[in-house]
C-alpha atoms as a PDB file:
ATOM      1  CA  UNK A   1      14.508  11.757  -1.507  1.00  0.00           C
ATOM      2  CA  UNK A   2      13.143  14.806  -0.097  1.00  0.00           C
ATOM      3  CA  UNK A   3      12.439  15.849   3.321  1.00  0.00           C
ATOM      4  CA  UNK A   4       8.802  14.493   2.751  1.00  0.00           C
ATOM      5  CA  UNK A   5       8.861  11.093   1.080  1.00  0.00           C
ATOM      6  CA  UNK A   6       6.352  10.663  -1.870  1.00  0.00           C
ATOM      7  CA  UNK A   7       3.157   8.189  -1.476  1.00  0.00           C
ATOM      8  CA  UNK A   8       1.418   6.746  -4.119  1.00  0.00           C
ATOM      9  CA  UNK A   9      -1.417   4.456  -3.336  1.00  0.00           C
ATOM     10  CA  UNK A  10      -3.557   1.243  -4.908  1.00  0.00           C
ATOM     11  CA  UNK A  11      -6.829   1.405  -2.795  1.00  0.00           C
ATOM     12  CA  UNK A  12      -9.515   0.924  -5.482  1.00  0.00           C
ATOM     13  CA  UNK A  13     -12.121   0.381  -2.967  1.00  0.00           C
ATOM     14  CA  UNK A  14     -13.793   3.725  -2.490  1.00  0.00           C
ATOM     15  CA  UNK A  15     -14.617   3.628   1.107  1.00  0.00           C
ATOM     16  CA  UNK A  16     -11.315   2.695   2.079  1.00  0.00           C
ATOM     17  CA  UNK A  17      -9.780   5.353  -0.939  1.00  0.00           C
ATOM     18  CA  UNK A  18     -11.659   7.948   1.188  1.00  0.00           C
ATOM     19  CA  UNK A  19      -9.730   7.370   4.603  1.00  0.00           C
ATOM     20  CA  UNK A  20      -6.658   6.741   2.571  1.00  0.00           C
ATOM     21  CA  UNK A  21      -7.078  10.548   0.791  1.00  0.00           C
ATOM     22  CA  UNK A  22      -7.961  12.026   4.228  1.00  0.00           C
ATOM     23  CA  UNK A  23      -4.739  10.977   5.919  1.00  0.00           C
ATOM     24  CA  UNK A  24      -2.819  11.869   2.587  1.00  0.00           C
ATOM     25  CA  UNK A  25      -4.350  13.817   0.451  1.00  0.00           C
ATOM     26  CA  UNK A  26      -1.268  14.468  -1.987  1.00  0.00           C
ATOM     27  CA  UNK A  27      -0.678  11.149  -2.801  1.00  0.00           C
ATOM     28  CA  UNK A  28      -0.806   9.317  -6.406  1.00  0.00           C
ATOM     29  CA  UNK A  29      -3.370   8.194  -6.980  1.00  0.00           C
ATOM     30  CA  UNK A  30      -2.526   4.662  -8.635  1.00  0.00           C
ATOM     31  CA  UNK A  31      -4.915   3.769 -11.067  1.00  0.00           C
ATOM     32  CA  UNK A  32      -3.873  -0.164 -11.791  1.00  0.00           C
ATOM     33  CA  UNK A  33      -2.133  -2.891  -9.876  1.00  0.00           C
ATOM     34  CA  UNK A  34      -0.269  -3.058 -13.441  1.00  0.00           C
ATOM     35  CA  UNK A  35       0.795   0.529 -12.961  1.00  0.00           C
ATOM     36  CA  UNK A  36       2.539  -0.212 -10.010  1.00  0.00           C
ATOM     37  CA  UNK A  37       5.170  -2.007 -11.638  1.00  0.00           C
ATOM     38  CA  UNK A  38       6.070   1.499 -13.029  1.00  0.00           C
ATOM     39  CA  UNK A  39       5.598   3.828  -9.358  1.00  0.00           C
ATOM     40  CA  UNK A  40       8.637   5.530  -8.690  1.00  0.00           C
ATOM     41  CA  UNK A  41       7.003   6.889  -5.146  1.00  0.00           C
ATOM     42  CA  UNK A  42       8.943   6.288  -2.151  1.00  0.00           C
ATOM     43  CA  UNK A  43       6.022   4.760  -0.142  1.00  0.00           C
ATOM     44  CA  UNK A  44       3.589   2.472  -1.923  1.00  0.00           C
ATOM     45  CA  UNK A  45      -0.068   1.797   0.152  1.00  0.00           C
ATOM     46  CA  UNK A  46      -1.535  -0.963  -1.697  1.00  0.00           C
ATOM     47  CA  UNK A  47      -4.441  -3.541  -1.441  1.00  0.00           C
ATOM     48  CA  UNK A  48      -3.405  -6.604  -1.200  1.00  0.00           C
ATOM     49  CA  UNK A  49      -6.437  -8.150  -1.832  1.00  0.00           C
ATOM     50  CA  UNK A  50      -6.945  -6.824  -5.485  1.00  0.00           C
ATOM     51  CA  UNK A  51      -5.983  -8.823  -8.443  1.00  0.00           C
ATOM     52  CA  UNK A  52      -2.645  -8.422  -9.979  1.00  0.00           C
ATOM     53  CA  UNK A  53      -1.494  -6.452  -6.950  1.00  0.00           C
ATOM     54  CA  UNK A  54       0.809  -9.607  -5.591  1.00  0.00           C
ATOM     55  CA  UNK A  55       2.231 -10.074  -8.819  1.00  0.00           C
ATOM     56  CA  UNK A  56       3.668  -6.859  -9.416  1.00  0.00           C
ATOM     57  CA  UNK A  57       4.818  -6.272  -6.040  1.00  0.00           C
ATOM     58  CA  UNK A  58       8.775  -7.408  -6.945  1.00  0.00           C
ATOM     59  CA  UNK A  59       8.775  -4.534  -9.423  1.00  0.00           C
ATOM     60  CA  UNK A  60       8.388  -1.873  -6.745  1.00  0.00           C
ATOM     61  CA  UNK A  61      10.798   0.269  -6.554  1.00  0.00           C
ATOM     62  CA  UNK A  62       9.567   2.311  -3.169  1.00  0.00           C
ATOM     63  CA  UNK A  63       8.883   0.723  -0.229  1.00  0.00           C
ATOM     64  CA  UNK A  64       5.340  -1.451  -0.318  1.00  0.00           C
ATOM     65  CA  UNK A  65       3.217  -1.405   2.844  1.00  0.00           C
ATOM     66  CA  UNK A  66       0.117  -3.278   2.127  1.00  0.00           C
ATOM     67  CA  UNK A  67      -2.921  -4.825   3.682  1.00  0.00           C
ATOM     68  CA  UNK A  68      -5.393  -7.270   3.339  1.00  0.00           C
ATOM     69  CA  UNK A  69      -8.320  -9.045   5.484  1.00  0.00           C
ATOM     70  CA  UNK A  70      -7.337 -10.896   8.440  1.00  0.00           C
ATOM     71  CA  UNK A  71      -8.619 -14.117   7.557  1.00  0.00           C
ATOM     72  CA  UNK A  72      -6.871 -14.481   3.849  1.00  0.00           C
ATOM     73  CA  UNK A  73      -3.469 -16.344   5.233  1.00  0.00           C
ATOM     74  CA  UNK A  74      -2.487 -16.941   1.721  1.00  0.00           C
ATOM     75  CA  UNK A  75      -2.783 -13.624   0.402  1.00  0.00           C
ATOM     76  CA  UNK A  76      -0.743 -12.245   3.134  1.00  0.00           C
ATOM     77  CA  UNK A  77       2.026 -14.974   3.308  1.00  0.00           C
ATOM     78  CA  UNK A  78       2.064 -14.213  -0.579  1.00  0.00           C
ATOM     79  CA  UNK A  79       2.454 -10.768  -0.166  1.00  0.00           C
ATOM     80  CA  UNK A  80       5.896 -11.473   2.408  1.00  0.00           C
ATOM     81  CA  UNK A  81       7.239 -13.857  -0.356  1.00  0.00           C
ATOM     82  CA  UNK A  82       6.528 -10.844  -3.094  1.00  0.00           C
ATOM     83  CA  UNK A  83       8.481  -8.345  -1.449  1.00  0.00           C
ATOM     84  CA  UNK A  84       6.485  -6.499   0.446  1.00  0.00           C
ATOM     85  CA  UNK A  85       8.337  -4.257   3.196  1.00  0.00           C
ATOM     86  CA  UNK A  86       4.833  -4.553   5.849  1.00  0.00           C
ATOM     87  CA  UNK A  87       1.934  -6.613   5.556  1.00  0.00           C
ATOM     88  CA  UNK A  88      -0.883  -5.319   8.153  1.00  0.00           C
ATOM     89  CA  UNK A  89      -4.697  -6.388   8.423  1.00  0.00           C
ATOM     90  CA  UNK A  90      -7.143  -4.192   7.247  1.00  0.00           C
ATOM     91  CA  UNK A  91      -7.694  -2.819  10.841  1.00  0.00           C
ATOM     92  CA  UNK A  92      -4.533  -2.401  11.946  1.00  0.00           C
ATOM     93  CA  UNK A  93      -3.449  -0.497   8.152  1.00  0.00           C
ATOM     94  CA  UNK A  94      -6.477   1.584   8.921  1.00  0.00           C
ATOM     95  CA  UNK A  95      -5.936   2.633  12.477  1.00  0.00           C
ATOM     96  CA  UNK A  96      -2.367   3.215  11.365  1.00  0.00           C
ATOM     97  CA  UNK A  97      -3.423   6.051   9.178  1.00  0.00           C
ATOM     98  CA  UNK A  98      -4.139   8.350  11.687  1.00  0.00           C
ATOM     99  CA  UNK A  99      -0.705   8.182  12.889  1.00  0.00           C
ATOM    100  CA  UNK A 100       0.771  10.105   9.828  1.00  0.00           C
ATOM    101  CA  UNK A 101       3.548   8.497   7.139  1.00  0.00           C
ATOM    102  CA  UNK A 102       5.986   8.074  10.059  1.00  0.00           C
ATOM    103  CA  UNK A 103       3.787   4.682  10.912  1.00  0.00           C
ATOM    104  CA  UNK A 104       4.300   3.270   7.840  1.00  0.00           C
ATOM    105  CA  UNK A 105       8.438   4.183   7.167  1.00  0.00           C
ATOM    106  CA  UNK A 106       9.578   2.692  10.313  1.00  0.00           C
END
């Protein structure tokens, strides 16, 4: 790994793609949840809340920090059975952003 890790993300939602870009704009864009099977980034922003996403999420290879609304319970349990390094509500992922890729590696 290099002295910056890389970031790939799986935000299809374009509002929330935007604020994703802004705080990194050199990340992959991920174009599928199925494609994210195949990621080889070191940090992997996903939605939780988008189909497929929680059934790929074993086959990460970087680590997965994903969110999802605060009221789905299931999704988000799912998503700590999966695999997934950090599970954070929507606001919290969000607000998170602003602190830079440090937030999201510790």
């Amino acid at each position: 790994m290099s002295d910056q890790p890389t970031i790939a993300t799986y935000v299809p939602d374009l509002m929330d793609q935007s604020k994703v870009r802004s705080a990194f704009p050199a990340a992959e864009k991920i174009r599928s949840a199925a494609a994210l099977g195949s990621c080889t980034a070191d940090l992997v922003l996903v939605d939780l809340g988008r189909p497929g996403v929680l059934e790929v999420l074993p086959d990460i290879a970087g680590r997965v920090v994903g969110f999802a609304s605060h009221v789905d319970d299931e999704v988000i349990a799912l998503a700590w059975a999966a695999g997934a390094d950090v599970v954070l509500v929507r606001s919290v992922f969000f607000r998170r952003l602003s602190e830079g890729v440090e937030a999201f590696l510790g």
